[in-house]
Protein backbone atom coordinates (compact mmCIF):
# COMPACT_ATOMS: atom_id res chain seq x y z
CA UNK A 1 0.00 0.00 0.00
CA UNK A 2 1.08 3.72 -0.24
CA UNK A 3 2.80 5.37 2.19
CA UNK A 4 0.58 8.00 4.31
CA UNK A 5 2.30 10.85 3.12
CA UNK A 6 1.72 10.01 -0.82
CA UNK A 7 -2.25 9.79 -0.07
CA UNK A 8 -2.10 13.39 1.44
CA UNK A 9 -0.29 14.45 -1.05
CA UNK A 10 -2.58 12.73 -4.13
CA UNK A 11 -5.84 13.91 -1.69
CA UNK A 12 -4.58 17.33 -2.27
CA UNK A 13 -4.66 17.49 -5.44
CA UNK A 14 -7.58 19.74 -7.43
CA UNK A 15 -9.81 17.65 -10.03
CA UNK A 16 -8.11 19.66 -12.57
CA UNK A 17 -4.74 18.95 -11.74
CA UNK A 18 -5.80 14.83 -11.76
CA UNK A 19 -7.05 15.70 -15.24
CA UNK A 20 -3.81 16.85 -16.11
CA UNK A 21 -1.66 14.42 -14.57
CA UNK A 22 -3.86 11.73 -16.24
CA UNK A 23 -3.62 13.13 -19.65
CA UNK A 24 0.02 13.75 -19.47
CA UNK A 25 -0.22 9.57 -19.15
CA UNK A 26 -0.03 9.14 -22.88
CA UNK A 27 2.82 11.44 -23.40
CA UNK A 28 5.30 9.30 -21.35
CA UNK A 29 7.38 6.68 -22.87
CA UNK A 30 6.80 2.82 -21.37
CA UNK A 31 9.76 3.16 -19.25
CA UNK A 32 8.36 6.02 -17.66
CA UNK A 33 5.24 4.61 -16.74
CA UNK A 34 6.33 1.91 -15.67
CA UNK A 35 8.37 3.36 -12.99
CA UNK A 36 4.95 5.99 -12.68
CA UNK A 37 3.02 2.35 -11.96
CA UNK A 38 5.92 1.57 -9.34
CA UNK A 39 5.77 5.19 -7.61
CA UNK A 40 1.53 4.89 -7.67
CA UNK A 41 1.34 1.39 -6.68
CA UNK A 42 4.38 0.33 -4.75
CA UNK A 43 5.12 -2.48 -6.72
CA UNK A 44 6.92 -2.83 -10.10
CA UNK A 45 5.12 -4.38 -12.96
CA UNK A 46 6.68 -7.10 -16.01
CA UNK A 47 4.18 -5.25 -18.25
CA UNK A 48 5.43 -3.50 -21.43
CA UNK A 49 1.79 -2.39 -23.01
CA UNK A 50 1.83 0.84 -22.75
CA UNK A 51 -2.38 1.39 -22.78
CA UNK A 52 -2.59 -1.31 -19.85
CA UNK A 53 -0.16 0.98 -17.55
CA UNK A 54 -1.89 4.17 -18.70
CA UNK A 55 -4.86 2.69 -17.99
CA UNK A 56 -4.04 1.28 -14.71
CA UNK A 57 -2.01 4.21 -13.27
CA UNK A 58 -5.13 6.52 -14.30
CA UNK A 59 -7.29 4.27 -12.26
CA UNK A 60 -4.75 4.15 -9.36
CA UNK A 61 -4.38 8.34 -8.93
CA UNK A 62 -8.28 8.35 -9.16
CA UNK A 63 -8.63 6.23 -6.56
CA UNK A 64 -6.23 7.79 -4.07
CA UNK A 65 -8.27 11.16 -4.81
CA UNK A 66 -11.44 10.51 -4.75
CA UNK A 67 -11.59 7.21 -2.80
CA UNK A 68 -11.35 3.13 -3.60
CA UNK A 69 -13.66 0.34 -3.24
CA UNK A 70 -15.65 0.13 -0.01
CA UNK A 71 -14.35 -2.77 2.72
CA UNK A 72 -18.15 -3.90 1.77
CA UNK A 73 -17.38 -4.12 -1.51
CA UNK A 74 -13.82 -5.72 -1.76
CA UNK A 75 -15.62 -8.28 0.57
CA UNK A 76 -17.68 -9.09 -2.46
CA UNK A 77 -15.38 -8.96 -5.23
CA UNK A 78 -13.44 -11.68 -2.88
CA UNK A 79 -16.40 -14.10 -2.37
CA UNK A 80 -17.40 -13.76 -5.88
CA UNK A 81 -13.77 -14.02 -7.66
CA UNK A 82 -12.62 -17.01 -5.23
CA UNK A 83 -12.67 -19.50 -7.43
CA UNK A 84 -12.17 -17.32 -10.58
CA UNK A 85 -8.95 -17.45 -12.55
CA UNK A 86 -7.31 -14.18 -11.80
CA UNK A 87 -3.24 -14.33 -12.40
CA UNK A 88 -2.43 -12.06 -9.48
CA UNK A 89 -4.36 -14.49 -6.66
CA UNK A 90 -3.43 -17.97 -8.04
CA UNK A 91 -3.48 -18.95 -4.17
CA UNK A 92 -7.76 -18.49 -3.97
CA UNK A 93 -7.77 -21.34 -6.73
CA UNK A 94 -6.50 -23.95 -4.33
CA UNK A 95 -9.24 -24.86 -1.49
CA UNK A 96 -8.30 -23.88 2.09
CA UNK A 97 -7.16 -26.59 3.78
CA UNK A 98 -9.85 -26.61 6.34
CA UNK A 99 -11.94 -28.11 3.23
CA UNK A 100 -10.43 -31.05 2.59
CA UNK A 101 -11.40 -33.89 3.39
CA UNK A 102 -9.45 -35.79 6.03
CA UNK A 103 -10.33 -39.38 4.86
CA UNK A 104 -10.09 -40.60 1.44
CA UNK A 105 -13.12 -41.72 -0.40
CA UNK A 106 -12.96 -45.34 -1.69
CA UNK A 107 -12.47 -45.50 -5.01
CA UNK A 108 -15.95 -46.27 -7.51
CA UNK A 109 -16.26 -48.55 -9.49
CA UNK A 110 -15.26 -47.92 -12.80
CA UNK A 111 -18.38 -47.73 -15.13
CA UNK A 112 -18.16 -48.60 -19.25
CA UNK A 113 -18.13 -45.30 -21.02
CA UNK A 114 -21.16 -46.13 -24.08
CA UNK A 115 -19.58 -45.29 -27.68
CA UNK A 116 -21.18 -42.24 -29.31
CA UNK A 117 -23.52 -43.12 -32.01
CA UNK A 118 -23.18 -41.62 -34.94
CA UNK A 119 -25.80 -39.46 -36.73
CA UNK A 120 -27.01 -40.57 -39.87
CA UNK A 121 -24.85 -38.07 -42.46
CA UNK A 122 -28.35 -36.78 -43.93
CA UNK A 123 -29.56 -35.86 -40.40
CA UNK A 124 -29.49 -31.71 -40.43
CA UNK A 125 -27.22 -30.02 -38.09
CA UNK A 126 -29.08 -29.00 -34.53
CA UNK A 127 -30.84 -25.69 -34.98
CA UNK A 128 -30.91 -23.00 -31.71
CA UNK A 129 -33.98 -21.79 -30.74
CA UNK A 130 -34.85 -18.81 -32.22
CA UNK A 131 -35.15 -15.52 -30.03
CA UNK A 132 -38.48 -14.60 -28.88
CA UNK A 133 -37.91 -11.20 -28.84
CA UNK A 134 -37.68 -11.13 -33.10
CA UNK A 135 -40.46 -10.78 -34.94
CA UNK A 136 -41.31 -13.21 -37.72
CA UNK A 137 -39.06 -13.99 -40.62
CA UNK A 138 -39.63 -11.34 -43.27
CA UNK A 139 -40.40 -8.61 -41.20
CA UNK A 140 -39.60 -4.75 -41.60
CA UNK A 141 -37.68 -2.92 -38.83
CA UNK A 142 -37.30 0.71 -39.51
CA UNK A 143 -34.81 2.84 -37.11
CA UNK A 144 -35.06 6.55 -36.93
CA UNK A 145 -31.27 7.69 -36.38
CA UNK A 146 -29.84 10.79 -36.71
CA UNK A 147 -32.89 12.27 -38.57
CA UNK A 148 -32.18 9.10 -40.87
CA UNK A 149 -34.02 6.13 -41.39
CA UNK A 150 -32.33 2.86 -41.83
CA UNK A 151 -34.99 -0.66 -43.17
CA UNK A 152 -33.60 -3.87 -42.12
CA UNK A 153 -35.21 -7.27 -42.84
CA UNK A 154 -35.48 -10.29 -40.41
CA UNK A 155 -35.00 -13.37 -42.10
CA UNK A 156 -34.94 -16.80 -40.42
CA UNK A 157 -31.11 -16.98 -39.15
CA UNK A 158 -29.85 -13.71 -40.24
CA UNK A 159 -30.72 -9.97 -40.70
CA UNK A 160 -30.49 -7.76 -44.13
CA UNK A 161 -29.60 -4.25 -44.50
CA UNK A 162 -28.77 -2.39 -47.80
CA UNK A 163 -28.39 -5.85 -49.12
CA UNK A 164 -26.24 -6.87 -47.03
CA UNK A 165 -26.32 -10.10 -44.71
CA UNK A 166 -25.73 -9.78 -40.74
CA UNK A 167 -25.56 -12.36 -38.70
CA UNK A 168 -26.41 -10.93 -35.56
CA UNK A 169 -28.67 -7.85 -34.53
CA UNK A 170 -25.28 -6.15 -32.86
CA UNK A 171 -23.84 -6.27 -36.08
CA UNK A 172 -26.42 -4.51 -38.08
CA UNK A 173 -26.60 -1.85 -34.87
CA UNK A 174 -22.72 -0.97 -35.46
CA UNK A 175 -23.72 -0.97 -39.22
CA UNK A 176 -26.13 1.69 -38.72
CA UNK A 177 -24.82 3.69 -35.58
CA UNK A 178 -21.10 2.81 -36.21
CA UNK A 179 -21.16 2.11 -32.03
CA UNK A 180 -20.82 -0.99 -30.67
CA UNK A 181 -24.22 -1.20 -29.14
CA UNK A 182 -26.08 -4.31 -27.79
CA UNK A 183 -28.47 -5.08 -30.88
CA UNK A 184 -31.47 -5.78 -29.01
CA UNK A 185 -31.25 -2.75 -27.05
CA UNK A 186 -30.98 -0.42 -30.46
CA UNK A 187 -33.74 -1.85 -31.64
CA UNK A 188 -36.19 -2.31 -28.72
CA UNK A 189 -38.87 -0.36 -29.60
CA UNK A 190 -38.49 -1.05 -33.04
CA UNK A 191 -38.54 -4.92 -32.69
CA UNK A 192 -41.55 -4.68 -30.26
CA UNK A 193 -43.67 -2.22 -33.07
CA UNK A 194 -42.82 -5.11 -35.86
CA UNK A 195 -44.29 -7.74 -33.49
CA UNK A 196 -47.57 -5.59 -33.03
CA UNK A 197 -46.59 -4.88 -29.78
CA UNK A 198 -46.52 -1.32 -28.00
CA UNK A 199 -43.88 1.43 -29.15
């Protein structure tokens, strides 16, 4: 952890002055920041990507500012990532040894594993369900965006706009908005007025 004195100092510091100290980030070269990461985190660092340590020390300078996680909350994030494979806490993987058993289990018998049987090579492949929330195949949805409105058709396993195929909804929202929205979420209201239901 930091040393008292660096938190005063870094608690002292205007909003502005952050916003300065975080955009001069991406001037400095990757030896720089790396020894910035040291200085802001008390620990060196093996990593070389220089938008990781920008990204990293912005979130460390912001944190001694304006505050960090909650005990409440770092509680959570410890029940919930205990079994999760994060690099830096390789120990939570491993069960405490309180949980282990003390006797061994006696061994099963083993069971014959059945052979796969194949599928007959004119048997179609396994179609997913299709989403409830699209309307039929060969449905209309028109988007108003920007004060322009885009047509895209539903078809049975894909979408078409300006006749061109999508396979997903997402990818005919970045088509049209050039964001990387959620699909389903562009086209919400939309979706729900080609199904009949309410705008």
């Amino acid at each position: 952890m930091q040393p008292r004195s660096e938190a005063r100092t870094f608690a002292q510091i205007t909003i502005n002055e952050l916003q300065l100290r975080v955009d001069a980030l991406d001037a400095m070269t990757v030896s720089q920041l790396r020894e910035e990461f040291e200085r802001v985190f008390d620990e060196p660092t093996a990593s070389r990507n220089k938008r990781y340590l920008v990204k990293w020390i912005a979130y460390r300078m912001q944190e001694l500012v304006h505050g960090g996680l909650s005990e409440r909350a770092r509680k959570r994030i410890e029940e919930l990532a205990r079994n999760a494979p994060i690099r830096r806490q390789l120990r939570l993987l491993v069960p405490p040894v309180k949980d282990l058993p003390t006797t061994l289990a006696e061994p099963s018998p083993q069971r014959p594993v059945p052979k796969p049987v194949d599928a007959p090579a004119s048997a179609p492949p396994p179609r997913s369900p299709r989403d409830p929330r699209l309307p039929q195949a060969g449905a209309i949805v028109r988007k108003l965006f920007h004060e322009v409105e885009y047509e895209i058709r539903v078809n049975e396993s894909d979408f078409e706009y300006l006749g061109k195929r999508c396979q997903s909804l997402s990818g005919v929202a970045r088509a049209t908005t050039r964001t990387g929205w959620n699909g389903f979420l562009c086209f919400e209201r939309e979706l729900a007025q080609a199904k009949g239901g309410e705008p």
